[in-house]
Protein backbone atom coordinates (compact mmCIF):
# COMPACT_ATOMS: atom_id res chain seq x y z
CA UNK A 1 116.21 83.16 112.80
CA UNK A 2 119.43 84.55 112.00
CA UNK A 3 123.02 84.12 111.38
CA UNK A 4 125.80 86.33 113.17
CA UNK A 5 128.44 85.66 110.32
CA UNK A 6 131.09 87.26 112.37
CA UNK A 7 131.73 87.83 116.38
CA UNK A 8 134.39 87.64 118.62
CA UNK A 9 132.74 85.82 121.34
CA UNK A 10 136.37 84.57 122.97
CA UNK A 11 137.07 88.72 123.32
CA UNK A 12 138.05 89.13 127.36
CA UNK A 13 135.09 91.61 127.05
CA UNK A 14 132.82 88.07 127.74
CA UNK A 15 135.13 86.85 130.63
CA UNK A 16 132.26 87.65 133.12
CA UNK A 17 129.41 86.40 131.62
CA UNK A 18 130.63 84.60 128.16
CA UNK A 19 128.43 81.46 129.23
CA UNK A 20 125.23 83.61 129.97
CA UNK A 21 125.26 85.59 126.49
CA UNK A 22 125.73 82.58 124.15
CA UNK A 23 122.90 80.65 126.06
CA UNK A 24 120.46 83.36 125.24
CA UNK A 25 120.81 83.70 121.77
CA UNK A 26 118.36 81.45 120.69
CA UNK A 27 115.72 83.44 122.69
CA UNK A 28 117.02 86.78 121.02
CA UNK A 29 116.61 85.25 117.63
CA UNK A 30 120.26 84.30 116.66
CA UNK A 31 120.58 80.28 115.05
CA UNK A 32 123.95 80.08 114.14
CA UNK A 33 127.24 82.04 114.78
CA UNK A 34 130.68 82.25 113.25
CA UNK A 35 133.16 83.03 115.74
CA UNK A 36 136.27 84.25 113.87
CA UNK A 37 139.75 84.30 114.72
CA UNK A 38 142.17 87.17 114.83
CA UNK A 39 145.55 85.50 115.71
CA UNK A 40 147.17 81.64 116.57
CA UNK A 41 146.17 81.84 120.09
CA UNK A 42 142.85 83.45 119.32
CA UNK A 43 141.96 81.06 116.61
CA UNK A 44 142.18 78.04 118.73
CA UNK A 45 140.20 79.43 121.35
CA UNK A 46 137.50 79.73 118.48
CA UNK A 47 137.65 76.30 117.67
CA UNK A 48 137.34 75.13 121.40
CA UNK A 49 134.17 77.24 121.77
CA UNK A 50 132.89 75.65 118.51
CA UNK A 51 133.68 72.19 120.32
CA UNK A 52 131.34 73.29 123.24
CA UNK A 53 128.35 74.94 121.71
CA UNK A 54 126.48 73.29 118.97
CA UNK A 55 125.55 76.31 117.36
CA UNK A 56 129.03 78.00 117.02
CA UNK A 57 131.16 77.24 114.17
CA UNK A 58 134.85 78.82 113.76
CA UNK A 59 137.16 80.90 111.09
CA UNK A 60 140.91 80.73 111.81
CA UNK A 61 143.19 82.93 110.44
CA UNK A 62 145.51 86.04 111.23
CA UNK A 63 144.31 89.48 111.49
CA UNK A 64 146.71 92.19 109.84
CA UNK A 65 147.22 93.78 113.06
CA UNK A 66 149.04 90.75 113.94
CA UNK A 67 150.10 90.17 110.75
CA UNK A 68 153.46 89.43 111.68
CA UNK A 69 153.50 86.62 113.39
CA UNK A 70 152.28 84.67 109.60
CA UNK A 71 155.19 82.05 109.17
CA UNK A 72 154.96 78.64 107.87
CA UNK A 73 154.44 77.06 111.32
CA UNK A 74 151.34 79.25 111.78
CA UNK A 75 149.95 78.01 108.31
CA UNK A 76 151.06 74.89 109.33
CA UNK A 77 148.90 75.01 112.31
CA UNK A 78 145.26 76.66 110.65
CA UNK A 79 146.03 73.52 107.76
CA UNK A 80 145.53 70.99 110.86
CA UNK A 81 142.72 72.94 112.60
CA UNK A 82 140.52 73.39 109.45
CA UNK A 83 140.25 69.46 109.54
CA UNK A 84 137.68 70.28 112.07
CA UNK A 85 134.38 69.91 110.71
CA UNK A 86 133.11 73.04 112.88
CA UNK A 87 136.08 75.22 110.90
CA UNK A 88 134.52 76.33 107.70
CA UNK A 89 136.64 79.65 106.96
CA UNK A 90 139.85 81.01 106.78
CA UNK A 91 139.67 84.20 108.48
CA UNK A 92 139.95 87.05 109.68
CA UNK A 93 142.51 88.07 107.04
CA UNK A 94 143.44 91.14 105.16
CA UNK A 95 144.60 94.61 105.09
CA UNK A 96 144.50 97.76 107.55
CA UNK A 97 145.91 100.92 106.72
CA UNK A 98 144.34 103.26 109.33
CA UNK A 99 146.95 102.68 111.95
CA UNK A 100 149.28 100.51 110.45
CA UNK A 101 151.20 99.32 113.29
CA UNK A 102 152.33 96.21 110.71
CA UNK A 103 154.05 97.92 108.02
CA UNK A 104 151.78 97.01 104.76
CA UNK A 105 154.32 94.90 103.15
CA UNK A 106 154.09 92.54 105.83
CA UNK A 107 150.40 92.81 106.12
CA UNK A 108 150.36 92.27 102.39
CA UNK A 109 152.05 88.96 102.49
CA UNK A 110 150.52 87.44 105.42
CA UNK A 111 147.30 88.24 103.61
CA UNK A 112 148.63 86.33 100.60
CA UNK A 113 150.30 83.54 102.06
CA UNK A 114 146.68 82.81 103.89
CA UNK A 115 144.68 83.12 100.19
CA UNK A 116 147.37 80.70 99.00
CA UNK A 117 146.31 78.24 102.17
CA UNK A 118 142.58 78.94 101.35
CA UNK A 119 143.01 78.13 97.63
CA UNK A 120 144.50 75.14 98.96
CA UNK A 121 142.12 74.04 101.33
CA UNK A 122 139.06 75.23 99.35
CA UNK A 123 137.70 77.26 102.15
CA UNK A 124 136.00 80.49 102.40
CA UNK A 125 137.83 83.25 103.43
CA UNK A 126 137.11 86.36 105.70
CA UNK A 127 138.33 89.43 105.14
CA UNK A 128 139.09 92.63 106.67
CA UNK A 129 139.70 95.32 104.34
CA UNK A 130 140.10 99.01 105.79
CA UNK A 131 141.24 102.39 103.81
CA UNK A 132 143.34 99.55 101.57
CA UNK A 133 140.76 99.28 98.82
CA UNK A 134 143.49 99.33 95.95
CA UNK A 135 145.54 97.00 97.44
CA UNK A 136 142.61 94.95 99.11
CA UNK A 137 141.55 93.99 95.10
CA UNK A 138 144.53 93.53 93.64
CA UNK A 139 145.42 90.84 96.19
CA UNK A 140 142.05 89.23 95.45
CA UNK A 141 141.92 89.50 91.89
CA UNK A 142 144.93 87.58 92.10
CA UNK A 143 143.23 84.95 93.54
CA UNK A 144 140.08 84.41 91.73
CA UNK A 145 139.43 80.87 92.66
CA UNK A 146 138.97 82.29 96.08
CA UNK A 147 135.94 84.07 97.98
CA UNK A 148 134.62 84.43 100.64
CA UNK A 149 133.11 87.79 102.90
CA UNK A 150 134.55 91.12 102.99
CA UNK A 151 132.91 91.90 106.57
CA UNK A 152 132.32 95.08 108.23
CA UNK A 153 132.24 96.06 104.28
CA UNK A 154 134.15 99.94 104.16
CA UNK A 155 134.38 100.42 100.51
CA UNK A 156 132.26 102.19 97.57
CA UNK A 157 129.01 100.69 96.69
CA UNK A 158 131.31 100.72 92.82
CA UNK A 159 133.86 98.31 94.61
CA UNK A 160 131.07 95.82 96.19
CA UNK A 161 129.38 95.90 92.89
CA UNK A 162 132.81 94.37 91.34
CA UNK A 163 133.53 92.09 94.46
CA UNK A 164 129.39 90.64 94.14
CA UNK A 165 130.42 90.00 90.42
CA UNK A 166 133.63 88.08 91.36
CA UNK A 167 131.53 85.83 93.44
CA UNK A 168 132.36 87.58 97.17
CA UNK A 169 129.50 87.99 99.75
CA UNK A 170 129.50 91.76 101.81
CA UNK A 171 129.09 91.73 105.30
CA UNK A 172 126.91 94.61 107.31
CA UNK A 173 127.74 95.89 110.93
CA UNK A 174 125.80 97.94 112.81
CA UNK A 175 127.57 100.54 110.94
CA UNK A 176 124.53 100.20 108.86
CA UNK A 177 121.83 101.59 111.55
CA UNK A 178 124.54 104.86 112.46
CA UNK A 179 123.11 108.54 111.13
CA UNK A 180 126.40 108.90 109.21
CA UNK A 181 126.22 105.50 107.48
CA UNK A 182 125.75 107.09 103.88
CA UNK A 183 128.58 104.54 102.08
CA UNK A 184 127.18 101.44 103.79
CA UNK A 185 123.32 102.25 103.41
CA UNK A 186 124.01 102.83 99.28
CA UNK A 187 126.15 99.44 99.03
CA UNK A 188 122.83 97.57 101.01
CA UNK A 189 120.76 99.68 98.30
CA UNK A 190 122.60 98.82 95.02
CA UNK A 191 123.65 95.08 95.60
CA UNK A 192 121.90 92.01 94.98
CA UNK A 193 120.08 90.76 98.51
CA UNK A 194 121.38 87.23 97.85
CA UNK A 195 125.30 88.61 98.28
CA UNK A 196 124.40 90.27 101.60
CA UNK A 197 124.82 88.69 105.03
CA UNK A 198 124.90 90.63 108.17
CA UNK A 199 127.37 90.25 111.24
CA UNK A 200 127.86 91.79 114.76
CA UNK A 201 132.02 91.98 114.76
CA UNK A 202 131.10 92.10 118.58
CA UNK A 203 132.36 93.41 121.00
CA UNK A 204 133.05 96.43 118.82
CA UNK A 205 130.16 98.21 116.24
CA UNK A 206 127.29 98.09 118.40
CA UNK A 207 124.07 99.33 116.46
CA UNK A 208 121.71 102.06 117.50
CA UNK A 209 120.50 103.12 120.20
CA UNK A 210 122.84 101.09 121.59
CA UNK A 211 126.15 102.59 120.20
CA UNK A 212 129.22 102.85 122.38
CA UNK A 213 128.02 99.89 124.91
CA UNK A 214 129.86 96.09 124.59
CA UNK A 215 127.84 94.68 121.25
CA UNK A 216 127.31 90.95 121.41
CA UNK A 217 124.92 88.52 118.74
CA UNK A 218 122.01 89.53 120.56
CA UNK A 219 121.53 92.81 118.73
CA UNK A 220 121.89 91.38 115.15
CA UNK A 221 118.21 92.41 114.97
CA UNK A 222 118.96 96.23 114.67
CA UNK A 223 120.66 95.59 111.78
CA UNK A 224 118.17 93.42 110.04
CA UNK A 225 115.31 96.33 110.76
CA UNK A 226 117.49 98.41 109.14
CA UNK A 227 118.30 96.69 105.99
CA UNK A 228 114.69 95.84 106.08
CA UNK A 229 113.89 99.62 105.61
CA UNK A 230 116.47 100.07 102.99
CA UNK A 231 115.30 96.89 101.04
CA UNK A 232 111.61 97.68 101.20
CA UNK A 233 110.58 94.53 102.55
CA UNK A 234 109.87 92.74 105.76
CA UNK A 235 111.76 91.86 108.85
CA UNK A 236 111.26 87.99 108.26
CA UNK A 237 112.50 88.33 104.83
CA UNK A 238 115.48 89.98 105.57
CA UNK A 239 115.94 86.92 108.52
CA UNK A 240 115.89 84.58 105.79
CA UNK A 241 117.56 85.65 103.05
CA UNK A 242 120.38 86.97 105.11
CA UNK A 243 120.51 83.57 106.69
CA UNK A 244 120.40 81.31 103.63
CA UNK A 245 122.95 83.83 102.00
CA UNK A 246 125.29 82.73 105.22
CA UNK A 247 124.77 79.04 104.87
CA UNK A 248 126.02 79.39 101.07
CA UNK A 249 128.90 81.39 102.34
CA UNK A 250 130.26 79.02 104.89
CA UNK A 251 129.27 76.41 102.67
CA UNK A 252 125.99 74.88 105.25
CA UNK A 253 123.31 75.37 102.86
CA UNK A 254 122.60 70.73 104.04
């Protein structure tokens, strides 16, 4: 069985048929799934669906896009909902350069001010890291106490090398089955198997052959074939590890 570390399952994408895909997971192979918020609003609509489906746990946190709406009333709010048993991460939180719609100073201290609240708390932590590597480390180096999951993992296969060392978990997409995937497919070559766990970030990243359609949990398995063939070992290995590697992460493993 496996574990979708990371999926946006409360995405209006699902609005037609939300119900439908999270009923057949099971049959598709897919145990357990951590639904991960982006935002406030978003991050108690994760909880909720972790309410109703046994299966589904939550993250809450605030992506950088929306990076500026981290105040102390938002904190204030992700301290009361990760007294949910069913909340085991902060998340997603982080850093995005590519567009940068928040200016990075902002993004840089809502990223802080939620590894401050995860130190805190104790909790895991979920980030999303893109073209801010420098920045991305120092933040966390600053933090050592924390870790967590850098998902949809972007960097050098150097950088996860440094991040496994620290104690941080890297999290595959189906990035990791595309032709062009030459960074991700050396990281899943050159790091330890019990520091990877794989994720959909659905709706977006779908795998091959299925690229550019809605991605959901269901085709997690694409992306444990593939890191079966870049591991050199089975299918059902891959399922297991990957899966006992989540539990650690989100802190399941009883």
């Amino acid at each position: 069985m496996l574990f979708d570390t990371h999926a946006h399952m409360n995405d209006p994408a699902f609005d037609e048929d939300r119900e439908q895909v999270l009923l057949g997971l099971k049959d598709k192979g897919v145990e357990y799934m951590m639904n991960v918020g982006c935002c406030l609003d978003s991050s108690k609509d994760c909880v909720a669906m972790a309410e109703k489906y046994p299966f589904v746990y939550a993250a809450v946190g605030t992506h950088p896009d929306t990076a500026d709406e981290v105040n102390e009333a938002v904190l204030d709010a992700y301290r009361e909902m990760a007294k949910h048993p069913k909340v085991l991460a902060i998340g997603e939180i982080g850093l995005d350069y590519y567009y940068e719609t928040i200016p990075r100073e902002i993004q840089i201290r809502a990223f802080r001010m939620q590894m401050e609240l995860a130190r805190e708390l104790q909790m895991p932590v979920i980030v999303h890291e893109r073209n801010a590597h420098d920045d991305g480390m120092r933040v966390v180096k600053d933090f050592k106490d924390v870790t967590g999951v850098f998902h949809c993992y972007s960097g050098s296969a150097e950088m996860a090398r440094q991040l496994v060392n620290m104690g941080w978990y890297i999290g595959f997409t189906g990035v990791l089955t595309f032709k062009n995937a030459r960074k991700a497919v050396e990281t899943a070559e050159s790091i330890p198997l019990d520091r990877i766990v794989l994720e959909t970030d659905c709706p977006f990243m779908a795998p091959e052959p299925f690229r550019g359609k809605r991605n959901d949990p269901g085709y997690l398995y694409r992306m444990a074939e593939r890191l079966a063939e870049i591991r050199g070992i089975s299918v059902e290995e891959v399922h297991h590890i990957t899966t006992e590697n989540a539990k650690r992460l989100y802190r399941l493993e009883k």
